[in-house]
Protein backbone atom coordinates (compact mmCIF):
# COMPACT_ATOMS: atom_id res chain seq x y z
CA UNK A 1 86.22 106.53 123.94
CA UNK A 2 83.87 109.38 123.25
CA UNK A 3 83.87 110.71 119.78
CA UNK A 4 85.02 114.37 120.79
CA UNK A 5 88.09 112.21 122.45
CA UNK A 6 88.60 110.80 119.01
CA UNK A 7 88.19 113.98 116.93
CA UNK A 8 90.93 115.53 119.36
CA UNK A 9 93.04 112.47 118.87
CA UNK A 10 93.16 112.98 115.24
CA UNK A 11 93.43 116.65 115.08
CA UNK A 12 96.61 116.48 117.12
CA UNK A 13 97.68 113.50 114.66
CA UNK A 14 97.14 115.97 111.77
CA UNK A 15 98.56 118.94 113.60
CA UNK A 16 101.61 116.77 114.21
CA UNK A 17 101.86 115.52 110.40
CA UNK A 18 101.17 119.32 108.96
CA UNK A 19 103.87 120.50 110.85
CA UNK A 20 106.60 117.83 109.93
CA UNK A 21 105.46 118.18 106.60
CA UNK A 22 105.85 121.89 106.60
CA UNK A 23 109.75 121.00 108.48
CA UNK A 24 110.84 118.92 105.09
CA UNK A 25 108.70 120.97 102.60
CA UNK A 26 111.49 124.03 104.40
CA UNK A 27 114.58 121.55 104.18
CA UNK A 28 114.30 120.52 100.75
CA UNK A 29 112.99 124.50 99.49
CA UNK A 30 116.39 125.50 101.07
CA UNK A 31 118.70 122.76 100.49
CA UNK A 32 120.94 124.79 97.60
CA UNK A 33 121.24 127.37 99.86
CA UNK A 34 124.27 128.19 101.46
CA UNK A 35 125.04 127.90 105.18
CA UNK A 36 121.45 126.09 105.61
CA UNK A 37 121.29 123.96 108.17
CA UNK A 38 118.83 121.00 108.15
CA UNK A 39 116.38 120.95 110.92
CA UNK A 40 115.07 117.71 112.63
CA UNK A 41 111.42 117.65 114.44
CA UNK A 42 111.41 115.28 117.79
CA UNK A 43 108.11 113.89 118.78
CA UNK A 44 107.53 113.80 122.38
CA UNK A 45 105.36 112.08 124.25
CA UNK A 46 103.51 113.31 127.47
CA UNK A 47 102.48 112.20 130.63
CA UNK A 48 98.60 111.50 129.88
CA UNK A 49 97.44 113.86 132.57
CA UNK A 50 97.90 117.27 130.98
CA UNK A 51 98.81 116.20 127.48
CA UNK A 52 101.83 119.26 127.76
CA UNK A 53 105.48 119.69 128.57
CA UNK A 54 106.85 122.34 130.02
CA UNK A 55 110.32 123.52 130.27
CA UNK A 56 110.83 125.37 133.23
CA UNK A 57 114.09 128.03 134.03
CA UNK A 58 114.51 127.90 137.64
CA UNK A 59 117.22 131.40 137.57
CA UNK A 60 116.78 134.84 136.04
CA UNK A 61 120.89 135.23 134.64
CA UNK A 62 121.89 138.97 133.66
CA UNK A 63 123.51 137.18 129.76
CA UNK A 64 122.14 134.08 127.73
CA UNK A 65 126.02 132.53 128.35
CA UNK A 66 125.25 132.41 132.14
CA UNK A 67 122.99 129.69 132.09
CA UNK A 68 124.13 125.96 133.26
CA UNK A 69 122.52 122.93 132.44
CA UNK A 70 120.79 122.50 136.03
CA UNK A 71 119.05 125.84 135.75
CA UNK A 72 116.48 123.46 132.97
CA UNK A 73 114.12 121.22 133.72
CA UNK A 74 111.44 119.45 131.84
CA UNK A 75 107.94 118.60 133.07
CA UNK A 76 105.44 116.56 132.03
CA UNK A 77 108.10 114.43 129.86
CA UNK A 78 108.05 111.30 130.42
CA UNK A 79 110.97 109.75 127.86
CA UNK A 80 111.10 106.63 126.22
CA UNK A 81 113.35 103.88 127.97
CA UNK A 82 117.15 103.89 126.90
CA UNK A 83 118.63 102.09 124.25
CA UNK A 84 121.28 99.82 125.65
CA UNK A 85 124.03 99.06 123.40
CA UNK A 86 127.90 98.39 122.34
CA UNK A 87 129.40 101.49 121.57
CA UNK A 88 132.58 102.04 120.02
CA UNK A 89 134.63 104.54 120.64
């Protein structure tokens, strides 16, 4: 690993913390406040090659309410394997 390779690595991992830290630092400054709703970071993880993931809208729709869930697609995701587990219902 070269050291610019590292360097990168680590600003990312501090780019990552700042901004989770900035997400709570928000959550608990607004917690008294009515009709605040608490906001949740999720970390993804990419496919190696660009180090990005896009989300791509395949259809221009004339109003926001138009869209349907196959009109979304993610790429460059690459998800971690499912959880399998009981489940009650």
């Amino acid at each position: 690993m070269s050291i610019s390779s590292a360097f990168s690595i680590a600003r990312s991992g501090l780019s990552t913390t700042e901004g989770r830290a900035n997400l709570v630092a928000g959550n608990i400054a607004n917690a008294q406040t009515e009709g605040y709703v608490r906001r949740e970071a999720a970390q993804v993880t990419t496919n190696g090659q660009s180090g990005t993931v896009e989300l791509r809208i395949a259809r221009q729709v004339p109003s926001i309410f138009d869209f349907r869930y196959e009109d979304f697609a993610f790429e460059g995701y690459d998800p971690a394997p499912a959880i399998k587990a009981a489940v009650a219902v």
